[in-house]
PDB file of N, CA and C in Angstrom:
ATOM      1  N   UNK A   1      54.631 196.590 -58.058  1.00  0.00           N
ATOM      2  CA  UNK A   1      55.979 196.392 -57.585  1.00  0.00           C
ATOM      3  C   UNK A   1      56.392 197.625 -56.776  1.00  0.00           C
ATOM      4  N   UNK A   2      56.992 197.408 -55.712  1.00  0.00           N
ATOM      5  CA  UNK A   2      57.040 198.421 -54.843  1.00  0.00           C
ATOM      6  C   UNK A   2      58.484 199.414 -55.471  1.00  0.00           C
ATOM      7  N   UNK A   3      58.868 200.530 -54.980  1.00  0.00           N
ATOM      8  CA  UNK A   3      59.710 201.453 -55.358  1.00  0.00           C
ATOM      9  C   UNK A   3      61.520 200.156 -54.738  1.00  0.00           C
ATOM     10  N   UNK A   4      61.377 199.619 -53.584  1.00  0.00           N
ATOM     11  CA  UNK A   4      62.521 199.002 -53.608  1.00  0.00           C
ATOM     12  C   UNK A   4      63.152 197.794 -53.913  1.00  0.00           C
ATOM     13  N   UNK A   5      61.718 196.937 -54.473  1.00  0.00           N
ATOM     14  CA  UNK A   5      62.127 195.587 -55.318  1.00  0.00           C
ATOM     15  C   UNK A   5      62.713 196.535 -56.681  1.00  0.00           C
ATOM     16  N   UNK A   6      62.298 197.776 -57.623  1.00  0.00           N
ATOM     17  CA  UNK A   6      62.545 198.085 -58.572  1.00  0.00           C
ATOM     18  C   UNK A   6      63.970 198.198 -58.324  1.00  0.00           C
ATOM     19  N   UNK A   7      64.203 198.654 -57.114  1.00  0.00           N
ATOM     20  CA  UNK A   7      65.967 199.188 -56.775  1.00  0.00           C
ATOM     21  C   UNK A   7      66.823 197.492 -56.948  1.00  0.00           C
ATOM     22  N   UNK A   8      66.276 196.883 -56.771  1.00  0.00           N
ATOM     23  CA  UNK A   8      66.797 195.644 -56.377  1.00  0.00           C
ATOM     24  C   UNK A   8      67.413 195.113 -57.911  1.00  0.00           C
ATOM     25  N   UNK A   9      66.052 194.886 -58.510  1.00  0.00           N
ATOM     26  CA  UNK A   9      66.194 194.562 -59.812  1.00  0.00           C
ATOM     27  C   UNK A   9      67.103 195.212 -60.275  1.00  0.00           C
ATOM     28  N   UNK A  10      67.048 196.677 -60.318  1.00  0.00           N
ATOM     29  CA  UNK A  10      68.204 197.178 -61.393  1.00  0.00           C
ATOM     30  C   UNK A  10      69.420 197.070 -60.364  1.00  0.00           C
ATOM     31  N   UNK A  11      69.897 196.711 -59.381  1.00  0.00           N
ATOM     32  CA  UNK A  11      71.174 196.325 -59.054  1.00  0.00           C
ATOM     33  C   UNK A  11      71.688 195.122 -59.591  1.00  0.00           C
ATOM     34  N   UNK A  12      70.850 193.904 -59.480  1.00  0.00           N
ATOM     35  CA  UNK A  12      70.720 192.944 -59.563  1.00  0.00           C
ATOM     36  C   UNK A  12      71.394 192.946 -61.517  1.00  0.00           C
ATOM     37  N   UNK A  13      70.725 193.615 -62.118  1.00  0.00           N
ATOM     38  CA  UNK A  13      71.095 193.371 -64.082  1.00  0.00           C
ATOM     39  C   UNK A  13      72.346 194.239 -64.108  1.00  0.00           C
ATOM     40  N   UNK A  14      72.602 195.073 -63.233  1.00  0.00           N
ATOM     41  CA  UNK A  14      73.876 196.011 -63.301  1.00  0.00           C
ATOM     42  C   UNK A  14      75.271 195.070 -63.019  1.00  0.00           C
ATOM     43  N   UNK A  15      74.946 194.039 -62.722  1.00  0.00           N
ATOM     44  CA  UNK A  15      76.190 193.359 -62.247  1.00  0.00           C
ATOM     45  C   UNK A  15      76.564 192.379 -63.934  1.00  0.00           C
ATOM     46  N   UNK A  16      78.069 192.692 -64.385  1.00  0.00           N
ATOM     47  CA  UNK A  16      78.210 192.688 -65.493  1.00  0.00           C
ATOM     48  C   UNK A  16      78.543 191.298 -65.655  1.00  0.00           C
ATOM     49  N   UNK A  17      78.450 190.886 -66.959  1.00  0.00           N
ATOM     50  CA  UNK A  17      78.990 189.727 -67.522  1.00  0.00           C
ATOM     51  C   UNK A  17      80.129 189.315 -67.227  1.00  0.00           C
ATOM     52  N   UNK A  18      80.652 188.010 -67.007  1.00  0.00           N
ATOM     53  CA  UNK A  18      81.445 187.177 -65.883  1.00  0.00           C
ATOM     54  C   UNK A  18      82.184 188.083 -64.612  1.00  0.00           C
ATOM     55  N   UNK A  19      81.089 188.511 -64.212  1.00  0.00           N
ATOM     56  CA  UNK A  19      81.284 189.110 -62.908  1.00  0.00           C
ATOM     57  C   UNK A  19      79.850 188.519 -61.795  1.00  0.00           C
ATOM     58  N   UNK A  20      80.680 188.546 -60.624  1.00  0.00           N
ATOM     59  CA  UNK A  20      79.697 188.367 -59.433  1.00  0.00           C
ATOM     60  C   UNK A  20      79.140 189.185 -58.644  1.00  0.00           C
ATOM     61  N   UNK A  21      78.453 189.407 -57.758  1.00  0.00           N
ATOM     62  CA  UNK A  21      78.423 190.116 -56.285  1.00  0.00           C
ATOM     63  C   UNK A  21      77.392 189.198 -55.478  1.00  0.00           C
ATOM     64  N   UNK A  22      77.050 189.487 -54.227  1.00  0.00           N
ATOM     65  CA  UNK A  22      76.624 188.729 -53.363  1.00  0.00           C
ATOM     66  C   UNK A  22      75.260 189.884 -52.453  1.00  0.00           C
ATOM     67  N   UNK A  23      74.497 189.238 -51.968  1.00  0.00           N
ATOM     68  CA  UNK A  23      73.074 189.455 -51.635  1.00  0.00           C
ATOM     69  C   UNK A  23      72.774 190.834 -51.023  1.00  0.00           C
ATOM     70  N   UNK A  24      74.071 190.423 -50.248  1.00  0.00           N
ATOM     71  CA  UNK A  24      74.324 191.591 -49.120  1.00  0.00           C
ATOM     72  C   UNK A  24      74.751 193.190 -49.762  1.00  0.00           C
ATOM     73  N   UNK A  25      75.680 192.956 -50.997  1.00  0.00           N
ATOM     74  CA  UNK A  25      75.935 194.009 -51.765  1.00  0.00           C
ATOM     75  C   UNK A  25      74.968 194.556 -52.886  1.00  0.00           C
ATOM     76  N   UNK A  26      74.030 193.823 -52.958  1.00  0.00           N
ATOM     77  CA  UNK A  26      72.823 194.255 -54.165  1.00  0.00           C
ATOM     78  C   UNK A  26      72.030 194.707 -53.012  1.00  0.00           C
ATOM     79  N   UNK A  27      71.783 193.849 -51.588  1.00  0.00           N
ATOM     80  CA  UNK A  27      70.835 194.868 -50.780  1.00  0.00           C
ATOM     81  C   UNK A  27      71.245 196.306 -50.759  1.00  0.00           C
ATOM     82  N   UNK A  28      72.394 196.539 -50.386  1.00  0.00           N
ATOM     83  CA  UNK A  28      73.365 198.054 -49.843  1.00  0.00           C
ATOM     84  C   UNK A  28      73.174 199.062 -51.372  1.00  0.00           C
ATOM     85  N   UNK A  29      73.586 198.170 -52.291  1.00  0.00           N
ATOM     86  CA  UNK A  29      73.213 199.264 -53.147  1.00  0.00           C
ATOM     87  C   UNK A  29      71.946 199.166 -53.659  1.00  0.00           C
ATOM     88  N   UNK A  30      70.911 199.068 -53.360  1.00  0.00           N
ATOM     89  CA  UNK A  30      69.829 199.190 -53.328  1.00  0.00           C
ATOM     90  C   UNK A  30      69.103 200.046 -52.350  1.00  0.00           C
ATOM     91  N   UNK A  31      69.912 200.885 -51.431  1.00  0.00           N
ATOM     92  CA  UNK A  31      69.587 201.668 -50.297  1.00  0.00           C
ATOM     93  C   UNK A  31      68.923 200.684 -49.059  1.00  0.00           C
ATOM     94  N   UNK A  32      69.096 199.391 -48.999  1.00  0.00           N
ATOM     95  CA  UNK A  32      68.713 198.288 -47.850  1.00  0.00           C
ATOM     96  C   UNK A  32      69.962 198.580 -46.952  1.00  0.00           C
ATOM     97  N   UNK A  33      69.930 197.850 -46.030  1.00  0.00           N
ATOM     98  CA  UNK A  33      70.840 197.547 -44.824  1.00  0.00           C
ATOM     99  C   UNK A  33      71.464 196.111 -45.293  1.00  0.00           C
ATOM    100  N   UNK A  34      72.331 195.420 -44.914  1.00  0.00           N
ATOM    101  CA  UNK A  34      72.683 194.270 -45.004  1.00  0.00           C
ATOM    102  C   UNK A  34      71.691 193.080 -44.783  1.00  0.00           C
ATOM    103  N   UNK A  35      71.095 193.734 -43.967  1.00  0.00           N
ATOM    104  CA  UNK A  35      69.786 192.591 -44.025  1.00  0.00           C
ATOM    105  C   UNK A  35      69.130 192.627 -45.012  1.00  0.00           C
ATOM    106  N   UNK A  36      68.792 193.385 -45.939  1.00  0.00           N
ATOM    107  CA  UNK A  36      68.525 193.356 -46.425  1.00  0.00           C
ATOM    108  C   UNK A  36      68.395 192.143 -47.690  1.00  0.00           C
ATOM    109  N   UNK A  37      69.258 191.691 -47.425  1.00  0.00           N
ATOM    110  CA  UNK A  37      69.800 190.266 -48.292  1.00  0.00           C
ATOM    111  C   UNK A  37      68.656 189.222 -48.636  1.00  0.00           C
ATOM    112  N   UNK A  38      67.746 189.427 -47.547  1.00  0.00           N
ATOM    113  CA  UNK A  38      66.390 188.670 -47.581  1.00  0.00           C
ATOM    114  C   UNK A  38      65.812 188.823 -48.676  1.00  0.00           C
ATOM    115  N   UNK A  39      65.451 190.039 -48.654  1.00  0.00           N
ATOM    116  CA  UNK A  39      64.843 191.187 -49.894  1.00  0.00           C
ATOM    117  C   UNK A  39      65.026 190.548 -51.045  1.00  0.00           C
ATOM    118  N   UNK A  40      66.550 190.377 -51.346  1.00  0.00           N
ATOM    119  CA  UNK A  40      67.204 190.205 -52.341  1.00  0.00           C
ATOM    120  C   UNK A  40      66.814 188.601 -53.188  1.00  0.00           C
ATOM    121  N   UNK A  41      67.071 187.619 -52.143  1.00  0.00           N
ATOM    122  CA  UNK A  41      66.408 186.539 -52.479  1.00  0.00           C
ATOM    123  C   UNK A  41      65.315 186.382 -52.669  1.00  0.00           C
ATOM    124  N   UNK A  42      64.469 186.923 -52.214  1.00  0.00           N
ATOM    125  CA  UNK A  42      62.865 186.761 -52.171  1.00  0.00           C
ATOM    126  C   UNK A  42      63.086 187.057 -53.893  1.00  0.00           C
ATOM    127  N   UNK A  43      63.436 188.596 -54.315  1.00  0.00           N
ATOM    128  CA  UNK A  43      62.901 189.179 -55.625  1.00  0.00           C
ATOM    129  C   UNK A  43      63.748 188.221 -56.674  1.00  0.00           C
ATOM    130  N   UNK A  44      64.902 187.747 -56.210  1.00  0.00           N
ATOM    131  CA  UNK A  44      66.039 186.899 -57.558  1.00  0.00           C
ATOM    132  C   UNK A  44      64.620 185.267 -57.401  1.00  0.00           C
ATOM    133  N   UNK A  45      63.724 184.905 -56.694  1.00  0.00           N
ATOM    134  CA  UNK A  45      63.536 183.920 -56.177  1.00  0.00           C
ATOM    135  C   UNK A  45      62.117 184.021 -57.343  1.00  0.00           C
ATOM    136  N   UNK A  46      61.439 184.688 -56.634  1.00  0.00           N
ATOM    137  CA  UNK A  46      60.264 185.304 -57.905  1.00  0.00           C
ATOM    138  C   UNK A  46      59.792 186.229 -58.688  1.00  0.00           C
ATOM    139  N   UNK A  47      61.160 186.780 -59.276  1.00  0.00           N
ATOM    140  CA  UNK A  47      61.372 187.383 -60.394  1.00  0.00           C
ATOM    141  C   UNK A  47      62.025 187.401 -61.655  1.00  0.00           C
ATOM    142  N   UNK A  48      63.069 185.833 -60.880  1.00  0.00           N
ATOM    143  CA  UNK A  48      64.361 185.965 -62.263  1.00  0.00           C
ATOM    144  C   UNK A  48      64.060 185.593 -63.641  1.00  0.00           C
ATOM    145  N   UNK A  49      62.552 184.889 -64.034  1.00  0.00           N
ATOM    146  CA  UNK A  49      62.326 184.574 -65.118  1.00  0.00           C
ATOM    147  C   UNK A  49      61.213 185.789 -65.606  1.00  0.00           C
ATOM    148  N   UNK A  50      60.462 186.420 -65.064  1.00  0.00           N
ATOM    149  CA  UNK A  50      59.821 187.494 -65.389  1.00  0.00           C
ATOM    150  C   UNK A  50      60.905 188.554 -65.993  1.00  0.00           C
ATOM    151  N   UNK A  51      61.640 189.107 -65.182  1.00  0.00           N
ATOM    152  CA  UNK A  51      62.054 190.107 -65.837  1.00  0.00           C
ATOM    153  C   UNK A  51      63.812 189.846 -66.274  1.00  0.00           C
ATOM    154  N   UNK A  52      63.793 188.501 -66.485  1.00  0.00           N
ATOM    155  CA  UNK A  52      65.132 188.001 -66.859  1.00  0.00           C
ATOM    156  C   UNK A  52      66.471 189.016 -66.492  1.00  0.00           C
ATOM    157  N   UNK A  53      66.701 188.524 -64.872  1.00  0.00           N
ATOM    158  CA  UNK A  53      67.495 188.409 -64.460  1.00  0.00           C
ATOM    159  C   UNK A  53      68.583 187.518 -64.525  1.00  0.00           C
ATOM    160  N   UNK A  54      69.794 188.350 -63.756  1.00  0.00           N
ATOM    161  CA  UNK A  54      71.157 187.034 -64.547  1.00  0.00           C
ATOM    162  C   UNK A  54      71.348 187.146 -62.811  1.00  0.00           C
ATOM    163  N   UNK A  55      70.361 185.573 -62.391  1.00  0.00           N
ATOM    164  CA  UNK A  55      70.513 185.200 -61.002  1.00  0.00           C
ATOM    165  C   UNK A  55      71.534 184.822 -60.899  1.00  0.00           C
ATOM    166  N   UNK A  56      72.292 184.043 -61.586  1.00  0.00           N
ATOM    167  CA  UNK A  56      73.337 183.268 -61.584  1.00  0.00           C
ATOM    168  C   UNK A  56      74.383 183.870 -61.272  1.00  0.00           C
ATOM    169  N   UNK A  57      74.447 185.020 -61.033  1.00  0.00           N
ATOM    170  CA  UNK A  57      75.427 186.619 -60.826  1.00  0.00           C
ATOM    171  C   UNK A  57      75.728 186.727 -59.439  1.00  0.00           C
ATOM    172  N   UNK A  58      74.470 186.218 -58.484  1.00  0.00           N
ATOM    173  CA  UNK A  58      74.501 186.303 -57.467  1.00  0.00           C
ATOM    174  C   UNK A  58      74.618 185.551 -56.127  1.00  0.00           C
ATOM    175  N   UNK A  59      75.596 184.869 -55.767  1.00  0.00           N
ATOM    176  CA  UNK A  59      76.287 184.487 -55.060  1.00  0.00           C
ATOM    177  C   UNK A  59      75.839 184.954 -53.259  1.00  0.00           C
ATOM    178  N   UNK A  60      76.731 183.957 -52.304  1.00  0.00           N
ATOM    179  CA  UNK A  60      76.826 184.447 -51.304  1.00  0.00           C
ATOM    180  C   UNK A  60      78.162 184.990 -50.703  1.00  0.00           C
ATOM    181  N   UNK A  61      78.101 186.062 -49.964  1.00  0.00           N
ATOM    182  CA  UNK A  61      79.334 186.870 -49.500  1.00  0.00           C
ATOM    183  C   UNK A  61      80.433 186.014 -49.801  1.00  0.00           C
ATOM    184  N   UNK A  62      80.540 185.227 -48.967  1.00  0.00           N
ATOM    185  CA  UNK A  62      82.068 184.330 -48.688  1.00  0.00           C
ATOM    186  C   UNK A  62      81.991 183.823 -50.170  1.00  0.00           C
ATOM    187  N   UNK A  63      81.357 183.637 -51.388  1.00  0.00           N
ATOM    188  CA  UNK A  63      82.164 183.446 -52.644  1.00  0.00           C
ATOM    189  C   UNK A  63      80.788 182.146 -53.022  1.00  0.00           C
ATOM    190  N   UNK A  64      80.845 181.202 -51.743  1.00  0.00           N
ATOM    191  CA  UNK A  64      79.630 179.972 -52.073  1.00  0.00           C
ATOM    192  C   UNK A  64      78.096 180.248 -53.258  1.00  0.00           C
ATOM    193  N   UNK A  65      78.098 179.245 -53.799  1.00  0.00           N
ATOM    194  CA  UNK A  65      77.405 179.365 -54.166  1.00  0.00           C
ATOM    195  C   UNK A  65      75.744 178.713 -53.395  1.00  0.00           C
ATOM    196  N   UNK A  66      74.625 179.614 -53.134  1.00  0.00           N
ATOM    197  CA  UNK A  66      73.567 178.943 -52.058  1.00  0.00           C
ATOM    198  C   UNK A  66      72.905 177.957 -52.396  1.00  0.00           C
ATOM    199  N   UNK A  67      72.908 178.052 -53.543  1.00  0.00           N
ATOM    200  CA  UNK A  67      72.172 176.704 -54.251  1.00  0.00           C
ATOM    201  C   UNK A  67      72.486 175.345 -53.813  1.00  0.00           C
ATOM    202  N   UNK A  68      71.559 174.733 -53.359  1.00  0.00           N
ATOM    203  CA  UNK A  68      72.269 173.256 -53.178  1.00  0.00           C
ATOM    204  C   UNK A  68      72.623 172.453 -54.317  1.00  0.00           C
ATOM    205  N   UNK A  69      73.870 170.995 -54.157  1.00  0.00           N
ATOM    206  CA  UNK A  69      73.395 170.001 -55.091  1.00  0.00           C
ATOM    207  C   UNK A  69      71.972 169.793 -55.454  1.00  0.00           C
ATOM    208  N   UNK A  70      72.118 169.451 -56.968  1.00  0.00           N
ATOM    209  CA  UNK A  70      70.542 169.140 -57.464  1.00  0.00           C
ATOM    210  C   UNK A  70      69.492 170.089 -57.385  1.00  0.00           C
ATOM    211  N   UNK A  71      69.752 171.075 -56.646  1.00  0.00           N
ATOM    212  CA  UNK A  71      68.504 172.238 -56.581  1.00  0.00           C
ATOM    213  C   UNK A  71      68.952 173.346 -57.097  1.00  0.00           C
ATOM    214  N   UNK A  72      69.632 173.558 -58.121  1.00  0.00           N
ATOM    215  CA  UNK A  72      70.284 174.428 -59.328  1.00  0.00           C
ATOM    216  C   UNK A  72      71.543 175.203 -59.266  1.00  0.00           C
ATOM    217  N   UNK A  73      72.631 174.344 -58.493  1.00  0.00           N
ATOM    218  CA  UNK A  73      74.260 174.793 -58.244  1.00  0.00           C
ATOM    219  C   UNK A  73      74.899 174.157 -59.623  1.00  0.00           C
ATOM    220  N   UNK A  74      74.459 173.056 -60.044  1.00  0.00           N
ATOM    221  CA  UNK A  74      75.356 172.487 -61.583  1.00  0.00           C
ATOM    222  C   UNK A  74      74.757 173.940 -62.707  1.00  0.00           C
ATOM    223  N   UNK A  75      73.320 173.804 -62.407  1.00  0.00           N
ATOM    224  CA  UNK A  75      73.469 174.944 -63.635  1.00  0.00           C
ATOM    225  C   UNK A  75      73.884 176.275 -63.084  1.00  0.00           C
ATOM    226  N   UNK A  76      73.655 176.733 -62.148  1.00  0.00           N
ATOM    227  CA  UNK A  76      74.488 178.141 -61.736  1.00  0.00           C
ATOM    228  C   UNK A  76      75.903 178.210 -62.276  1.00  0.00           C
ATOM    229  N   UNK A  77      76.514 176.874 -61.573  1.00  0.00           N
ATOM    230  CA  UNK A  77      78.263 177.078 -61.951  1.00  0.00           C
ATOM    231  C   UNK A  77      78.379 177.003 -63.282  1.00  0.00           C
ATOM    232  N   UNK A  78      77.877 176.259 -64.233  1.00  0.00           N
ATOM    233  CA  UNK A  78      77.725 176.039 -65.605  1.00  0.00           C
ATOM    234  C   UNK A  78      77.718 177.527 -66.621  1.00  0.00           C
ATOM    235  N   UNK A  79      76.387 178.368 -65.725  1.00  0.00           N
ATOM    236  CA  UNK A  79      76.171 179.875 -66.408  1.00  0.00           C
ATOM    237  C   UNK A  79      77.145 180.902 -66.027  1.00  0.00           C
ATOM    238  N   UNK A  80      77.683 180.506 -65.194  1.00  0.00           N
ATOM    239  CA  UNK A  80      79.189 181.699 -64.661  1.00  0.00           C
ATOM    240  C   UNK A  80      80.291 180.568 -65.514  1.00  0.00           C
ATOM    241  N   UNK A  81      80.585 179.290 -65.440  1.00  0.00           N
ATOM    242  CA  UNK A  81      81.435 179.295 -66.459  1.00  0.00           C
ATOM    243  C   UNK A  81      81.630 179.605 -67.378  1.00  0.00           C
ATOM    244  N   UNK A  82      80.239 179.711 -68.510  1.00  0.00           N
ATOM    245  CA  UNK A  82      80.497 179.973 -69.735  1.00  0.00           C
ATOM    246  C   UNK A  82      80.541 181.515 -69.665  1.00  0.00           C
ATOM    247  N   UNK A  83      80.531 182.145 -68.637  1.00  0.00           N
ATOM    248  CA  UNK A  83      80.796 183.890 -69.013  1.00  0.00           C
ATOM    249  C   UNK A  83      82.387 183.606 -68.514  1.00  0.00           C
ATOM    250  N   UNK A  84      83.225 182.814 -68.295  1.00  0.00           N
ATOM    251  CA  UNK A  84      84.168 183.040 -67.746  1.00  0.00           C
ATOM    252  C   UNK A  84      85.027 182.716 -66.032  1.00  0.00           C
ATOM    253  N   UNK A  85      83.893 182.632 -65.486  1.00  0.00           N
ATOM    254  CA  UNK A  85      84.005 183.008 -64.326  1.00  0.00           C
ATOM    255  C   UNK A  85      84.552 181.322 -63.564  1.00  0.00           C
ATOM    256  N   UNK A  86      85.659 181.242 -62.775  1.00  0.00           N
ATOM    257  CA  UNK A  86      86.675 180.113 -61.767  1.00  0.00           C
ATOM    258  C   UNK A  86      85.529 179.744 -61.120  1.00  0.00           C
ATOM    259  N   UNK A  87      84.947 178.814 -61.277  1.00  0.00           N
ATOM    260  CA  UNK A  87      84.139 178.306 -60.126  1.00  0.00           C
ATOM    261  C   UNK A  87      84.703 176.749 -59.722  1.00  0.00           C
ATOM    262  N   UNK A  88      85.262 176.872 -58.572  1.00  0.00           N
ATOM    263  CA  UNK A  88      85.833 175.493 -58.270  1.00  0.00           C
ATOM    264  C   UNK A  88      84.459 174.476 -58.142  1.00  0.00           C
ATOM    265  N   UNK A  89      85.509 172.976 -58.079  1.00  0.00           N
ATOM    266  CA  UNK A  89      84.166 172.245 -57.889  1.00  0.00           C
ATOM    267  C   UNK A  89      83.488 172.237 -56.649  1.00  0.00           C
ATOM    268  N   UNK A  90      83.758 172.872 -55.609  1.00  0.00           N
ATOM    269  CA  UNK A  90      82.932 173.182 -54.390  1.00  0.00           C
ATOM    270  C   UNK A  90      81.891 173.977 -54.378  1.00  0.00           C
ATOM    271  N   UNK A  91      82.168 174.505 -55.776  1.00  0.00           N
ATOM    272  CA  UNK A  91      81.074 175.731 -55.765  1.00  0.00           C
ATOM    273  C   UNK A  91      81.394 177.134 -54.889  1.00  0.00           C
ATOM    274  N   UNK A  92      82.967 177.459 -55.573  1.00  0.00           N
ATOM    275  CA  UNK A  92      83.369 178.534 -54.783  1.00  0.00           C
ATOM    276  C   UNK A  92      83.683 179.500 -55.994  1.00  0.00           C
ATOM    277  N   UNK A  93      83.618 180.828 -55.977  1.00  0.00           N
ATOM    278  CA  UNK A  93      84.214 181.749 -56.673  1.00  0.00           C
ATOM    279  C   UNK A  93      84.829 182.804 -55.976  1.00  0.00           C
ATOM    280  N   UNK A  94      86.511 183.244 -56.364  1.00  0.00           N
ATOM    281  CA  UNK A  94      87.104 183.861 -56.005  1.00  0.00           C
ATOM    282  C   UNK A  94      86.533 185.589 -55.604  1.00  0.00           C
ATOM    283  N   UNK A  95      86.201 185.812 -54.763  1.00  0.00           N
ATOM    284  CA  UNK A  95      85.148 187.407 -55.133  1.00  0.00           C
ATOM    285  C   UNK A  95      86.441 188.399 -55.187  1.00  0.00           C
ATOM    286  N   UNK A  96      87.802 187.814 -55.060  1.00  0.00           N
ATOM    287  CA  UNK A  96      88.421 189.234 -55.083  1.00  0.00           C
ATOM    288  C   UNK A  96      89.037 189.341 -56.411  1.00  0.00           C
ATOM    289  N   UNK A  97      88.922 188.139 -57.160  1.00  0.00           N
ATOM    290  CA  UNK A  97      88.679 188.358 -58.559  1.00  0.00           C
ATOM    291  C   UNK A  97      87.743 188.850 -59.544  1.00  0.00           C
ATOM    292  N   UNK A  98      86.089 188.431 -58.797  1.00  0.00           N
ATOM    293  CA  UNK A  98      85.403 188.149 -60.085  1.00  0.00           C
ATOM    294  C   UNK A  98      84.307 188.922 -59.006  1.00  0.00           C
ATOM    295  N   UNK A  99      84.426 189.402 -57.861  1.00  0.00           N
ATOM    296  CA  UNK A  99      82.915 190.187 -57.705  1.00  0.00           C
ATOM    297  C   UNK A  99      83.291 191.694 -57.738  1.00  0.00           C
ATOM    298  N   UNK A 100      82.029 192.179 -57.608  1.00  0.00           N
ATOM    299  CA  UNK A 100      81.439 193.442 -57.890  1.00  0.00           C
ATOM    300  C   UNK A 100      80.788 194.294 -56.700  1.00  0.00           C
TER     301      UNK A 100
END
């Protein structure tokens, strides 16, 4: 594992219980650029069951959740509900409430 997937990861578990942040902000604090966001998905993509990550934390900027119907947005919104977290039924969360 390279020195900046490790950065990733521990941004990625630092983001607290019914709280959010979004791709772009786990890249940045991870010492990435905003593009970095790629990064970010790739490692939440094939890592979140290895080193049990709380993917579900991680959102896109504008609040959406990326997940499509049927391709794991019911259980995303489901795992931020039960920490708490407003997820309308569009699959939106307020970030100036609930991110990080």
């Amino acid at each position: 594992m390279t020195e900046t997937t490790e950065r990733i990861l521990k941004a990625i578990k630092k983001v607290p219980k019914g709280k959010v942040s979004c791709y772009r902000n786990i890249a940045l604090r991870s010492g990435l650029s905003a593009g970095g966001a790629r990064q970010v998905v790739r490692a939440l993509h094939s890592m979140s069951d290895a080193h049990a990550l709380p993917w579900h934390r991680i959102i896109r900027a504008d609040g959406a959740i990326a997940l499509p119907a049927g391709g794991g947005r019911e259980l995303q919104m489901e795992l931020l509900r039960a920490e708490g977290v407003a997820v309308s039924k569009e699959g939106r969360v307020d970030m100036e409430k609930y991110g990080v």
